[in-house]
Protein backbone atom coordinates (compact mmCIF):
# COMPACT_ATOMS: atom_id res chain seq x y z
CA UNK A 1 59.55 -65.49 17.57
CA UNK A 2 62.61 -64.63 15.36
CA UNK A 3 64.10 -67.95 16.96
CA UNK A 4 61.46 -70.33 16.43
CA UNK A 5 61.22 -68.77 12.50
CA UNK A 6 65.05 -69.81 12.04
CA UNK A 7 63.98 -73.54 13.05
CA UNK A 8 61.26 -73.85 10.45
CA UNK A 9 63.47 -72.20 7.80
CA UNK A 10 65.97 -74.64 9.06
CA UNK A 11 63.59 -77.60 9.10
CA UNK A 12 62.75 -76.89 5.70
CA UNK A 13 65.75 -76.43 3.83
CA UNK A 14 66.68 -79.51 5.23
CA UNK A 15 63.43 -81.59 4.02
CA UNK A 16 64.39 -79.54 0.40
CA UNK A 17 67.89 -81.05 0.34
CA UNK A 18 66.27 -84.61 1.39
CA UNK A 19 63.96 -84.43 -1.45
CA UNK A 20 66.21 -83.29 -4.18
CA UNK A 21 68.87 -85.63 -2.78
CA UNK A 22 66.93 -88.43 -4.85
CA UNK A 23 66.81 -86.98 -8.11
CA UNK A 24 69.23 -87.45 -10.83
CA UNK A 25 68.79 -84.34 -12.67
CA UNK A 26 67.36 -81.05 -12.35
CA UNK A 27 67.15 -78.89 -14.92
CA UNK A 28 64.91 -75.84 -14.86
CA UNK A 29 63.55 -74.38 -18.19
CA UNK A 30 62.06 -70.69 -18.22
CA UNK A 31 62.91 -67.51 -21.02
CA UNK A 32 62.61 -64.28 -19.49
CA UNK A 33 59.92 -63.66 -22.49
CA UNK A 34 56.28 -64.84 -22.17
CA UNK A 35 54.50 -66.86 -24.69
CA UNK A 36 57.22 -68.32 -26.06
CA UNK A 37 56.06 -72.08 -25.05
CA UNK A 38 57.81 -72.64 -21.77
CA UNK A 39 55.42 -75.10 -20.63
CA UNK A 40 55.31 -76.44 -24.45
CA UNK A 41 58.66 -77.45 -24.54
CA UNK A 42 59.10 -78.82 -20.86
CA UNK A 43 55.77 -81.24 -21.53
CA UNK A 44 57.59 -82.73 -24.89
CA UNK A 45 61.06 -83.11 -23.16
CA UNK A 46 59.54 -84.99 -20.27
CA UNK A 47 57.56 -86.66 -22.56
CA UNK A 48 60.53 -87.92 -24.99
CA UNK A 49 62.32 -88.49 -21.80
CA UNK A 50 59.66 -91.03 -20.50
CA UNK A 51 59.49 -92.43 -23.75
CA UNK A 52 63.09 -93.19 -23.58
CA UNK A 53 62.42 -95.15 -20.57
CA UNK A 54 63.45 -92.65 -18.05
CA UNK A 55 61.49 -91.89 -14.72
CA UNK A 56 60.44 -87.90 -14.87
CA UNK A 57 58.78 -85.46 -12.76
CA UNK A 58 57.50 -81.83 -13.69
CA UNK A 59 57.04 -79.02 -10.98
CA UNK A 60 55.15 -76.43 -12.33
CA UNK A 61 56.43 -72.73 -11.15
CA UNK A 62 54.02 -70.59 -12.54
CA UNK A 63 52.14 -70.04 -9.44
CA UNK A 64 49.86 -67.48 -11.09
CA UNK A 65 49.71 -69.21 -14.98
CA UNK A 66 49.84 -73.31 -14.52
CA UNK A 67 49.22 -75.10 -17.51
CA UNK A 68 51.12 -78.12 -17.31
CA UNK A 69 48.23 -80.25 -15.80
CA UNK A 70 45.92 -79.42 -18.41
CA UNK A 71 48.30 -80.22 -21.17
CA UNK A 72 48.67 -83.75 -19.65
CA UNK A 73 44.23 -84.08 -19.29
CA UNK A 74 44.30 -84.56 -15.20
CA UNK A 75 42.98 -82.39 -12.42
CA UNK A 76 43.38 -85.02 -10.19
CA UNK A 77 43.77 -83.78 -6.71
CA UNK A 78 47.48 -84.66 -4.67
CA UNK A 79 47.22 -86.18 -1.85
CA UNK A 80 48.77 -85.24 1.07
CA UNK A 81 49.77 -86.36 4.75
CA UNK A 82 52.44 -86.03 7.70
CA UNK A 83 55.36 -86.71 4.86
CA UNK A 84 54.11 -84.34 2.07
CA UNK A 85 52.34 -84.30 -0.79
CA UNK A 86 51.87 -86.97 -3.82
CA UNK A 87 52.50 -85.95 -7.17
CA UNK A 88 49.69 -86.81 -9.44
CA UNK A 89 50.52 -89.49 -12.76
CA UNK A 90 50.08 -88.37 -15.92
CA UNK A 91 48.91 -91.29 -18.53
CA UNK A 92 52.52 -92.45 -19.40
CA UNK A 93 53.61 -92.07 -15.67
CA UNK A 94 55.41 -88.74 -15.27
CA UNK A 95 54.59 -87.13 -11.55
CA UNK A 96 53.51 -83.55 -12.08
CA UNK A 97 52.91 -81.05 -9.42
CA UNK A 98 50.85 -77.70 -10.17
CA UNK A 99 48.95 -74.85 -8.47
CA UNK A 100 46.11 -75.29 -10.43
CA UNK A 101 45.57 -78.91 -9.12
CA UNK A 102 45.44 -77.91 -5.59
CA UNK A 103 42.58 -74.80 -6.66
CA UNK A 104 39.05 -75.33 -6.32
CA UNK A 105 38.36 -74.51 -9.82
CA UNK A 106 41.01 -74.69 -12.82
CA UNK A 107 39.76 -71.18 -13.27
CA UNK A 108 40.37 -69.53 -9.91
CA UNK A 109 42.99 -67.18 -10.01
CA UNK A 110 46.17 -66.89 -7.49
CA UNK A 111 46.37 -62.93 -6.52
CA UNK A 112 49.48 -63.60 -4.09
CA UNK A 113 52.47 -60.86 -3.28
CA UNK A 114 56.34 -62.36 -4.13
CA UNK A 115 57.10 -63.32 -0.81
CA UNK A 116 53.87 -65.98 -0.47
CA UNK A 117 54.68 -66.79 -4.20
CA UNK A 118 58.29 -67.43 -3.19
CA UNK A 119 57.07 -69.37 0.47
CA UNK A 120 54.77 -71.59 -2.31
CA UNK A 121 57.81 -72.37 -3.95
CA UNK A 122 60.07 -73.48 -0.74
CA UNK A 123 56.95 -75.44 0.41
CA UNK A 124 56.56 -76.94 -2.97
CA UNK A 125 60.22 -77.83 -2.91
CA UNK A 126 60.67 -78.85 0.96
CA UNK A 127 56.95 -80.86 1.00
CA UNK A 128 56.47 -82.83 -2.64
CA UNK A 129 57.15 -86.60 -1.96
CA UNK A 130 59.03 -87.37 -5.74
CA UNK A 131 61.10 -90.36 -4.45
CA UNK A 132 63.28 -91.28 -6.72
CA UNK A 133 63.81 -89.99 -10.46
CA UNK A 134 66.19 -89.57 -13.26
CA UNK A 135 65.06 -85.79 -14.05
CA UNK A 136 63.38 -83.68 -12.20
CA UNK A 137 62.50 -80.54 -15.02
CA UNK A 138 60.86 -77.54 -12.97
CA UNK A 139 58.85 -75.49 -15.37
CA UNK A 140 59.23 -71.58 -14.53
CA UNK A 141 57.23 -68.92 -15.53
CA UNK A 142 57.83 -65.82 -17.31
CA UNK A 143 60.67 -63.21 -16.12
CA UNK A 144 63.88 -63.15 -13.57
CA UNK A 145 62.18 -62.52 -10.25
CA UNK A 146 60.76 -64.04 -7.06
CA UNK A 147 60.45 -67.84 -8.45
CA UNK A 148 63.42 -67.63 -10.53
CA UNK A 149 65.47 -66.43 -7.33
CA UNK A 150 64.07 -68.61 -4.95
CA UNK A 151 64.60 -72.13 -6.82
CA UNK A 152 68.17 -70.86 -8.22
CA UNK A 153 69.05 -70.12 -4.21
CA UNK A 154 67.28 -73.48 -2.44
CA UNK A 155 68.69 -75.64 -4.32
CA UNK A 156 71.64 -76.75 -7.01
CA UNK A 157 70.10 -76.81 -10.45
CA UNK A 158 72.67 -79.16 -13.18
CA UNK A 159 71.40 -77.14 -15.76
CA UNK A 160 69.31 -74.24 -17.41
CA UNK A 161 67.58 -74.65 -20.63
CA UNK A 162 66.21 -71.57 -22.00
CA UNK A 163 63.41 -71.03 -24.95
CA UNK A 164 62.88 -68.61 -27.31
CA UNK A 165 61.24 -67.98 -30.71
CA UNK A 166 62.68 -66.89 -33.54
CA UNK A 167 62.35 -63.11 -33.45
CA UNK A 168 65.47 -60.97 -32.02
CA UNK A 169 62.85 -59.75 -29.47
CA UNK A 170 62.64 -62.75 -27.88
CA UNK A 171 66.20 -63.47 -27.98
CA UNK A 172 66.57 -60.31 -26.25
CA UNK A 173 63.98 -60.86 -23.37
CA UNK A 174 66.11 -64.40 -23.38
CA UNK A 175 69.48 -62.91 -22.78
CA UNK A 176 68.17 -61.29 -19.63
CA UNK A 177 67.18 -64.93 -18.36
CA UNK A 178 70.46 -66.27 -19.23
CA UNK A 179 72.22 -63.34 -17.50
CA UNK A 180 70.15 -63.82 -14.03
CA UNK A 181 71.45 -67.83 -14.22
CA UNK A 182 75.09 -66.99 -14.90
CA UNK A 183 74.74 -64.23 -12.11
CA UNK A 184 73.71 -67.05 -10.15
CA UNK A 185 76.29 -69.61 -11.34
CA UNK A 186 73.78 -72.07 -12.62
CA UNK A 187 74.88 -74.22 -15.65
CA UNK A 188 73.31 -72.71 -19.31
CA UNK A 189 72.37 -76.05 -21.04
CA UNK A 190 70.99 -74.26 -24.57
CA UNK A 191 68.52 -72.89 -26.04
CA UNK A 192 65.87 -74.55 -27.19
CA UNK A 193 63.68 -72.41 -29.98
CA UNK A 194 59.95 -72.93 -30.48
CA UNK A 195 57.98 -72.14 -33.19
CA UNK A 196 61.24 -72.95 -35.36
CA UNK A 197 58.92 -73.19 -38.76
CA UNK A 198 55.75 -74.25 -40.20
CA UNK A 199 56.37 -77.05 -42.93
CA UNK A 200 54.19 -76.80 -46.10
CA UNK A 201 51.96 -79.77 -46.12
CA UNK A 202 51.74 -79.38 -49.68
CA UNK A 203 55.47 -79.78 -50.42
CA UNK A 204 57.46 -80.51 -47.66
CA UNK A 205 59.55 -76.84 -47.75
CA UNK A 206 59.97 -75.78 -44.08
CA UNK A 207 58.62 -72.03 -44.12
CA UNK A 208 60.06 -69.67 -41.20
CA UNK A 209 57.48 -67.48 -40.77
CA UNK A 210 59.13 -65.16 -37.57
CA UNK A 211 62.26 -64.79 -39.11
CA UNK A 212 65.69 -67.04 -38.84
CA UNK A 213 66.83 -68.03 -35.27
CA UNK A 214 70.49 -67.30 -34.86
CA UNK A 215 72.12 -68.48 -31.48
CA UNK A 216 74.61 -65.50 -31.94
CA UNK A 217 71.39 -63.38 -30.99
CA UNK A 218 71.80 -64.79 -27.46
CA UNK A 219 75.15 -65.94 -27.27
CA UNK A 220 73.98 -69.86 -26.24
CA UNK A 221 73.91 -72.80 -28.69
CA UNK A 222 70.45 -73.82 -30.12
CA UNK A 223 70.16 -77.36 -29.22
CA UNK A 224 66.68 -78.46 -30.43
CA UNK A 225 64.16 -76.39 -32.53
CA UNK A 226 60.37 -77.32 -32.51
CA UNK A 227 57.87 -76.41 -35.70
CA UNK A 228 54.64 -74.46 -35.63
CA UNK A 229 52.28 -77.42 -35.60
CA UNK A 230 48.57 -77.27 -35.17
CA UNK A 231 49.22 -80.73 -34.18
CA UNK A 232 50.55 -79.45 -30.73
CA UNK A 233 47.86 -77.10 -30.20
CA UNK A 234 45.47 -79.63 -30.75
CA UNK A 235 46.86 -82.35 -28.41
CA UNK A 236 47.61 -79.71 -25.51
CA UNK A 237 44.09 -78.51 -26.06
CA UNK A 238 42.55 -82.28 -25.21
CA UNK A 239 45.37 -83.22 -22.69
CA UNK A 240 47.08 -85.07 -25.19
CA UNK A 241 50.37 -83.64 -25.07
CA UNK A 242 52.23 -87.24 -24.47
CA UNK A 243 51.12 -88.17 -27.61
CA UNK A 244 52.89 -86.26 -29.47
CA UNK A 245 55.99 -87.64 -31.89
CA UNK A 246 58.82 -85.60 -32.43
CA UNK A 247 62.78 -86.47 -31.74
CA UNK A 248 64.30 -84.52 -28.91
CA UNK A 249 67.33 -86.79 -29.59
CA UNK A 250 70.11 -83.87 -29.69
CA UNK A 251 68.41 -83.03 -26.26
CA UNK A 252 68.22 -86.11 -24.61
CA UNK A 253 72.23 -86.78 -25.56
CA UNK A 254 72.88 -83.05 -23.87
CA UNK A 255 70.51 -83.55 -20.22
CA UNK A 256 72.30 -87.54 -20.52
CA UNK A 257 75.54 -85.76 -20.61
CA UNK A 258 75.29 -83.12 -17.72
């Protein structure tokens, strides 16, 4: 028994390396700190990124949460065969791969232990047929635990971006992120902070309504800031997401870079 377990955990790690032996990049982006727009801020990078003529995939790590698929308006079902699972398109072509699009219902909840949330991941990560692409971002949910480790172990990550909000909460909830990754001797890209400002539509004046970010608060540059925009809200809402205008240019140089 113990002998024939050590083959498939052999098996797979090898079908993980094959797989992630085709992408470019792989950066994951998580916080620590819920509700700070994790899954925001990966759907406009790989947005920008596909805009900028790049081939993308998202993997969606919140097991229990997913979002990304409805951001992007599919619930298209994968399909799947002897050599893994399809990732489904989203409008502008970026592969996506959730929990919620293998459910029977967006709605049904996932009320799984850590170790068969960490087996989803290394099945996720050993089974999803990608191919080939220029960044691979892996959307993680909130807190340093059973996802967090098992991605960081399986495979070699080029870079962490982390996301915050203004408040020194959040930055502190952050630095606990950013400690688990350095404990783990992954690459910190930045941070990137949502919900930056609101901008009067009156006249123009950017308002920061939770306070002024200050990378000092975590100790990690700020490389991109995105505004409070209804705008967002709205398009995520109708699975609009891709739509969405905003330069990510600063960004784009950095993940370019790595």
């Amino acid at each position: 028994m113990v002998s024939n377990l050590q083959e498939q955990l052999k098996v797979q790690k090898m079908n993980i390396d094959e797989r992630m032996s085709k992408i470019g990049k792989k950066i994951a982006i998580g916080s620590g700190k819920g509700g700070v727009g994790k899954s925001v801020v990966t759907s406009l990078i790989a947005s920008y990124l596909a805009k900028q003529g790049k081939s993308v995939g998202i993997l969606d790590l919140d097991i229990t949460g997913p979002s990304i698929p409805m951001m992007f308006g599919t619930n298209e079902k994968p399909i799947g065969g002897s050599s893994g699972i399809m990732p489904v398109l989203t409008e502008s072509g970026i592969k996506i791969m959730s929990m919620s699009l293998l459910l029977p219902k967006n709605e049904d909840a996932v009320i799984w232990r850590g170790p068969m949330i960490s087996g989803a991941v290394s099945q996720f990560l050993a089974d999803i047929i990608w191919d080939e692409l220029d960044y691979l971002l892996f959307d993680l949910p909130p807190g340093t635990s059973d996802v967090q480790l098992t991605l960081m172990q399986s495979i070699k990550l080029d870079g962490f971006l982390v996301v915050t909000s203004p408040q020194t909460l959040a930055a502190t909830i952050v630095k606990k992120a950013i400690s688990m990754a350095q404990e783990l001797n992954v690459k910190i890209i930045g941070a990137v902070e949502n919900m930056s400002y609101a901008t009067c539509p009156d006249c123009g004046k950017k308002i920061n309504v939770f306070g002024n970010g200050d990378e000092n608060k975590m100790g990690v540059p700020i490389v991109g800031k995105i505004p409070i925009d209804p705008e967002i809200s709205k398009l995520c809402d109708e699975g609009k997401i891709e739509k969405y205008e905003i330069d990510l240019g600063g960004i784009f140089e950095i993940l370019e870079g790595l």
